[in-house]
PDB file of N, CA and C in Angstrom:
ATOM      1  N   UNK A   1      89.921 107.801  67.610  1.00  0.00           N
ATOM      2  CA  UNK A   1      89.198 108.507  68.648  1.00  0.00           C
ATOM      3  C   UNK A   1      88.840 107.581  69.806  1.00  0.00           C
ATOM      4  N   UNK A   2      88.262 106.594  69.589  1.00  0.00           N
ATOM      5  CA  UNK A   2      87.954 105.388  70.820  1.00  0.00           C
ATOM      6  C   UNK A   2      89.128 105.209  71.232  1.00  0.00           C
ATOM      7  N   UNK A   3      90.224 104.826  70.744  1.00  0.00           N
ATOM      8  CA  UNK A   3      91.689 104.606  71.547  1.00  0.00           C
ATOM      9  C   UNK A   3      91.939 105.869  72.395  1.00  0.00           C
ATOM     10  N   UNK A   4      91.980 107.367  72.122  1.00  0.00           N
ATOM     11  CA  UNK A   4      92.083 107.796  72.806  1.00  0.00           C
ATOM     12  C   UNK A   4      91.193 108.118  74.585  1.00  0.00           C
ATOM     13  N   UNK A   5      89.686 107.617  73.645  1.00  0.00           N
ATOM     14  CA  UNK A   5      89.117 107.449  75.365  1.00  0.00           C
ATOM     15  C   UNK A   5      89.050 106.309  76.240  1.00  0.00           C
ATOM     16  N   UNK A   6      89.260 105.407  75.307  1.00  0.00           N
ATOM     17  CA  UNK A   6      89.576 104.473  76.279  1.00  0.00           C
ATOM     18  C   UNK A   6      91.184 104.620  76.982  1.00  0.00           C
ATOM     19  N   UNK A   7      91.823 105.026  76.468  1.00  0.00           N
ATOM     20  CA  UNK A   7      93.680 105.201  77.225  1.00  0.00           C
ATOM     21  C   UNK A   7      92.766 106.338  78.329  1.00  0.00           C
ATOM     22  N   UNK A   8      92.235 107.314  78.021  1.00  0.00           N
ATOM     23  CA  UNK A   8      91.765 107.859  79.609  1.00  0.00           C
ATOM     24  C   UNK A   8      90.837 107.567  80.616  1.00  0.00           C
ATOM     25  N   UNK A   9      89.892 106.520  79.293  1.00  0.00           N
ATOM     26  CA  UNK A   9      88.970 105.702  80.911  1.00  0.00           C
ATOM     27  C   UNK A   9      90.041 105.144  81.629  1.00  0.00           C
ATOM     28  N   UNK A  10      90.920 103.628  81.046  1.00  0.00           N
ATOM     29  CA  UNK A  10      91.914 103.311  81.582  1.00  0.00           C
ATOM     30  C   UNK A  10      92.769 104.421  82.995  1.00  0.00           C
ATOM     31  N   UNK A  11      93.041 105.471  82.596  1.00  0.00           N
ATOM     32  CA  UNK A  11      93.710 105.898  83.711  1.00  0.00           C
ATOM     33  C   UNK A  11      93.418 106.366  84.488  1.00  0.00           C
ATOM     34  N   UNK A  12      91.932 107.031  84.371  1.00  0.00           N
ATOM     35  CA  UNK A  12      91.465 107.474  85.102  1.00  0.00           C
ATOM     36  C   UNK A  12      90.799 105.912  86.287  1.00  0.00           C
ATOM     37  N   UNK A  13      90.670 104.741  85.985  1.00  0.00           N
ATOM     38  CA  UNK A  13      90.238 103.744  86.193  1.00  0.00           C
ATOM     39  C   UNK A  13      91.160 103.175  87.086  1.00  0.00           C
ATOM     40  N   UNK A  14      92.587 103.231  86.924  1.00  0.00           N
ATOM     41  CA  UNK A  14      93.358 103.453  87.516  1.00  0.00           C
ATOM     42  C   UNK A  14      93.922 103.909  89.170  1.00  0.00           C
ATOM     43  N   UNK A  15      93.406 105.532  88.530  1.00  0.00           N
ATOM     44  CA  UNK A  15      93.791 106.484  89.431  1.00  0.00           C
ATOM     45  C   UNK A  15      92.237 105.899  90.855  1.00  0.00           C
ATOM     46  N   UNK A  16      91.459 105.834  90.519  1.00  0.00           N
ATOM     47  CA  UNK A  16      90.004 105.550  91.198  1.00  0.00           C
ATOM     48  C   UNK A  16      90.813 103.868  92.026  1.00  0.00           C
ATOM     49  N   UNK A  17      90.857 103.021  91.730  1.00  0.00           N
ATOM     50  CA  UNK A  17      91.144 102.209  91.799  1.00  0.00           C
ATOM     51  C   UNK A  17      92.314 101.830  93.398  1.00  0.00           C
ATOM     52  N   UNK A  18      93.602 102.443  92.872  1.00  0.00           N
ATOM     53  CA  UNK A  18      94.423 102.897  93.780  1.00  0.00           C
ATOM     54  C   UNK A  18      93.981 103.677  95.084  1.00  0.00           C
ATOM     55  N   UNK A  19      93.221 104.976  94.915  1.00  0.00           N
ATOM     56  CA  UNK A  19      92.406 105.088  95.805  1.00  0.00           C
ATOM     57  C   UNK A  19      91.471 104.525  96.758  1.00  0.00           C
ATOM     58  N   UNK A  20      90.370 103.556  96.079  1.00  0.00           N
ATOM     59  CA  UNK A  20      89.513 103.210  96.509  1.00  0.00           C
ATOM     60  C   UNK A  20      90.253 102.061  97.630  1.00  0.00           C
ATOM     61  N   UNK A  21      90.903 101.111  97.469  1.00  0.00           N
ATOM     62  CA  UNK A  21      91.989 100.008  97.669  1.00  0.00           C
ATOM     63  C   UNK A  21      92.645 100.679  98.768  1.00  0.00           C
ATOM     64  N   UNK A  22      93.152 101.555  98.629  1.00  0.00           N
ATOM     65  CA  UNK A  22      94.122 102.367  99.963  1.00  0.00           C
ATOM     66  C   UNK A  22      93.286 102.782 101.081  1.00  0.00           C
ATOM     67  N   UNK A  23      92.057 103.549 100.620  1.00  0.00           N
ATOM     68  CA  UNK A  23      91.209 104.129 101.155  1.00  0.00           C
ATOM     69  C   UNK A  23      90.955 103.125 102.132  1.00  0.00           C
ATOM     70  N   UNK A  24      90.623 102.074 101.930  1.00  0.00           N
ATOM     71  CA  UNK A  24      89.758 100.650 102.343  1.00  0.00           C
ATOM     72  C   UNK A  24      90.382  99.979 103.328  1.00  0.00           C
ATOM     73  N   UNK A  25      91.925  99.953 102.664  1.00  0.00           N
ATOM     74  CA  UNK A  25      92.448  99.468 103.497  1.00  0.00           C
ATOM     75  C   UNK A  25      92.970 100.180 104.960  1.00  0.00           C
ATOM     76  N   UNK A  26      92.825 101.291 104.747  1.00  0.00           N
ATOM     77  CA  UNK A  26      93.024 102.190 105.745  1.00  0.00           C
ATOM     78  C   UNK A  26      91.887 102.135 106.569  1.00  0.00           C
ATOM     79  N   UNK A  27      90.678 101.923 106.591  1.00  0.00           N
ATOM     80  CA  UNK A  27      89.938 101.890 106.905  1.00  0.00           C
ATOM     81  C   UNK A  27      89.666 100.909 108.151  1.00  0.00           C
ATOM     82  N   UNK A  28      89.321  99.920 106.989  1.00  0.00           N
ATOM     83  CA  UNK A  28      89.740  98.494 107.760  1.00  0.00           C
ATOM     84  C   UNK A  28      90.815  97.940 107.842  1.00  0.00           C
ATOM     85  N   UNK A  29      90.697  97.547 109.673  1.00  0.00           N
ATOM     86  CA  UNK A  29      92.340  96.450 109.515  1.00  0.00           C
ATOM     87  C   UNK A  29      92.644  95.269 109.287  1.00  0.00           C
ATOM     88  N   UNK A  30      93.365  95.051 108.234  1.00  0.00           N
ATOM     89  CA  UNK A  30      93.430  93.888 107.357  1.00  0.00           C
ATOM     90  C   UNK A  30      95.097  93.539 107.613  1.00  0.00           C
ATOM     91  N   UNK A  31      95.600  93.335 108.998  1.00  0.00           N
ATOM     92  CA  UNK A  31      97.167  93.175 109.134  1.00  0.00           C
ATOM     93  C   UNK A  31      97.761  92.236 108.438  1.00  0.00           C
ATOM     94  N   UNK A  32      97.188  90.697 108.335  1.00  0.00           N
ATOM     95  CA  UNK A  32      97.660  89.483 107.664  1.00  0.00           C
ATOM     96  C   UNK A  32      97.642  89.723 106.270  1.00  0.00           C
ATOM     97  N   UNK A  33      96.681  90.434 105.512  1.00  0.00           N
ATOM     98  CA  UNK A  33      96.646  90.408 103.887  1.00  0.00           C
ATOM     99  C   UNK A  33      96.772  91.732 103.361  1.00  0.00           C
ATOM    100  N   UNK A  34      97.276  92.790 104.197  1.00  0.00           N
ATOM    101  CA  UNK A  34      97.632  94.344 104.441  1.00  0.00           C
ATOM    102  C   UNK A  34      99.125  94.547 102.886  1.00  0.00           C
ATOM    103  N   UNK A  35      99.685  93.599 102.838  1.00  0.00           N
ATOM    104  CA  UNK A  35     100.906  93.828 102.361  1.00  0.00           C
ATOM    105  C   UNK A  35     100.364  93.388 100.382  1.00  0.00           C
ATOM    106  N   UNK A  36      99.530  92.301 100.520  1.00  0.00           N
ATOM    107  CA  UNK A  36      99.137  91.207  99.628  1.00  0.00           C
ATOM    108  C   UNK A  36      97.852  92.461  98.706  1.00  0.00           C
ATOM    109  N   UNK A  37      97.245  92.921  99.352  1.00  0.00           N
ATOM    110  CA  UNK A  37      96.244  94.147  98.732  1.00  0.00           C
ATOM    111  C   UNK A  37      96.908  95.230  98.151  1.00  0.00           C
ATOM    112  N   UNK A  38      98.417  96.074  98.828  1.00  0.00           N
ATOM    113  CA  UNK A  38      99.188  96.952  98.385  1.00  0.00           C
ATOM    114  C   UNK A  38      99.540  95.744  96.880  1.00  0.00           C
ATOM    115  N   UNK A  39     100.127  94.564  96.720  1.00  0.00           N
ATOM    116  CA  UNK A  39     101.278  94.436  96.001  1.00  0.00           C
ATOM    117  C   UNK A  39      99.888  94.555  94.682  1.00  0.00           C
ATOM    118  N   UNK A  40      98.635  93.424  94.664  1.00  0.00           N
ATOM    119  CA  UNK A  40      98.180  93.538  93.558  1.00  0.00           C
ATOM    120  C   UNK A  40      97.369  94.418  93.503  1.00  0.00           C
ATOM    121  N   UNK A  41      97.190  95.519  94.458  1.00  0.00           N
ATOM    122  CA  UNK A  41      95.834  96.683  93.677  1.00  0.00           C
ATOM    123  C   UNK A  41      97.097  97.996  92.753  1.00  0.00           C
ATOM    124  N   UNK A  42      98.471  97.170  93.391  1.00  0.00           N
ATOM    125  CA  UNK A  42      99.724  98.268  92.251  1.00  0.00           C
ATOM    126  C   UNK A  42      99.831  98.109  91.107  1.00  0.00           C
ATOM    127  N   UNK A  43      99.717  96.430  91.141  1.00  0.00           N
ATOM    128  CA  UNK A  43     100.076  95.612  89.600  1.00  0.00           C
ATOM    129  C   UNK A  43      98.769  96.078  88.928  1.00  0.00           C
ATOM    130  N   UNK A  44      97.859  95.535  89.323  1.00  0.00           N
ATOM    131  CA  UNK A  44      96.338  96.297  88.681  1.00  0.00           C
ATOM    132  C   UNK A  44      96.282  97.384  88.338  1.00  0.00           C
ATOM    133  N   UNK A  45      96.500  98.400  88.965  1.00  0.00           N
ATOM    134  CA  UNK A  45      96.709  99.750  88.655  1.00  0.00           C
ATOM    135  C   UNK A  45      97.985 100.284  87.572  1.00  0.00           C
ATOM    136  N   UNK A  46      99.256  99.509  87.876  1.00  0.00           N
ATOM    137  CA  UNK A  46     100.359  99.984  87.040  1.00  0.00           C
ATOM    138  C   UNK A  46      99.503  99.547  85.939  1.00  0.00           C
ATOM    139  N   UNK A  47      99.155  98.163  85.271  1.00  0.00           N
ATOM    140  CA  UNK A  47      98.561  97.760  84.371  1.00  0.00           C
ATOM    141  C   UNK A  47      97.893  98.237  83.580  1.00  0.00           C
ATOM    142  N   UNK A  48      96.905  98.642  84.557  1.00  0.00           N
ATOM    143  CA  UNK A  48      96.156  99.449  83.536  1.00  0.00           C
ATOM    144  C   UNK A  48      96.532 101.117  83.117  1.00  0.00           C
ATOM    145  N   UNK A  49      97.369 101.724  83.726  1.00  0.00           N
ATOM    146  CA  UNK A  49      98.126 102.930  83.395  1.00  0.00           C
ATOM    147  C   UNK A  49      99.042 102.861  82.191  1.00  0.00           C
ATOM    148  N   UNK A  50      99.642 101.708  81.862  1.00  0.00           N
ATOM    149  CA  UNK A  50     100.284 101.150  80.980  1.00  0.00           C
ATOM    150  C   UNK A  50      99.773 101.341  79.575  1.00  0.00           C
ATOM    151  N   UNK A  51      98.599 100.389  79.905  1.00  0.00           N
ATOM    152  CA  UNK A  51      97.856  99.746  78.795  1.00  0.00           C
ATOM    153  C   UNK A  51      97.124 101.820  78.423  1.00  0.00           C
ATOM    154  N   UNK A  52      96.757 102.260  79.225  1.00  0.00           N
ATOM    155  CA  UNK A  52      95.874 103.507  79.025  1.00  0.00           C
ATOM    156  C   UNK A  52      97.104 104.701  78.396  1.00  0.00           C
ATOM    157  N   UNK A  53      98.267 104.441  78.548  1.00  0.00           N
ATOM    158  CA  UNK A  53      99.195 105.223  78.159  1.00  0.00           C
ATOM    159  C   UNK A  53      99.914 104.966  76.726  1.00  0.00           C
ATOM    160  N   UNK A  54      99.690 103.683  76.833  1.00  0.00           N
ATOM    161  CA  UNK A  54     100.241 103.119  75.245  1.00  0.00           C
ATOM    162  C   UNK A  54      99.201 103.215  74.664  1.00  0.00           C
ATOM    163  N   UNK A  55      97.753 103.184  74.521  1.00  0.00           N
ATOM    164  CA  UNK A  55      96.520 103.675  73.691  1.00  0.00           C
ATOM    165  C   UNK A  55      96.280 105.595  73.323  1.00  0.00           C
ATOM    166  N   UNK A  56      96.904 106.207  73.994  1.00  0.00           N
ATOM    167  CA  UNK A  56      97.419 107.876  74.579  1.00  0.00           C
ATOM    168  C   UNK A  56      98.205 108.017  73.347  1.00  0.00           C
ATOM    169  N   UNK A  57      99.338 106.634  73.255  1.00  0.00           N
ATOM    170  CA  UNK A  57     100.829 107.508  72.975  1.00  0.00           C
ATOM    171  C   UNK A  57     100.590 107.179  71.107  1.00  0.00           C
ATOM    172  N   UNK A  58      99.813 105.704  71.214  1.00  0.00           N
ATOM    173  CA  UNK A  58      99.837 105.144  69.745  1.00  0.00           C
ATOM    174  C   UNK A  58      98.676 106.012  68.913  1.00  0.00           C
ATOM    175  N   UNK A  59      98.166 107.345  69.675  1.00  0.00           N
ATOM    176  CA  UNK A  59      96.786 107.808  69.145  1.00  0.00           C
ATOM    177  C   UNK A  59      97.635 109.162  68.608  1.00  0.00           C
ATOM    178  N   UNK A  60      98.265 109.526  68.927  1.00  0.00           N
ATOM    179  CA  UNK A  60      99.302 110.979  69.039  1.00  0.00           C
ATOM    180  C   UNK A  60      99.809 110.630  67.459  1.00  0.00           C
ATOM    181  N   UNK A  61     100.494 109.100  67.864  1.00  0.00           N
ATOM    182  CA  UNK A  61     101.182 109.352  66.454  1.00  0.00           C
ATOM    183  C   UNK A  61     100.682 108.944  64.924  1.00  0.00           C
ATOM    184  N   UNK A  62      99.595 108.779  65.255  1.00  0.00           N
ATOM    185  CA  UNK A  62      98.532 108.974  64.219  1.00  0.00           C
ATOM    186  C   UNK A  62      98.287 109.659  63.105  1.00  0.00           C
ATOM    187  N   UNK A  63      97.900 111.165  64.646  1.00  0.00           N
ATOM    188  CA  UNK A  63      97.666 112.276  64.327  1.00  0.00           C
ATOM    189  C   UNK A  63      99.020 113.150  63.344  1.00  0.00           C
TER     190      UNK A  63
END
């Protein structure tokens, strides 16, 4: 049961994340480190979608 909420804090943590980061950067202009914020708020985000999807998938087959 905890694996499964944590795989959806994870994605939902994620999904917030990506947002917040885009949002921001849109916001403010950040031209020199504009490219450098996209590459790791993706890796951060793929990451943890990963990690929140393999806690999802290993809880299923449990059941």
């Amino acid at each position: 049961m905890w694996k499964e909420n944590l795989g959806n804090y994870l994605i939902d943590v994620s999904k917030y994340f990506l947002t917040g980061v885009f949002v921001t950067s849109l916001i403010n202009d950040m031209e020199e480190v504009r490219w450098l914020i996209y590459v790791l708020s993706g890796a951060i985000a793929g990451i943890l979608l990963v990690v929140g999807l393999y806690l999802l998938n290993g809880q299923q087959r449990e059941d």
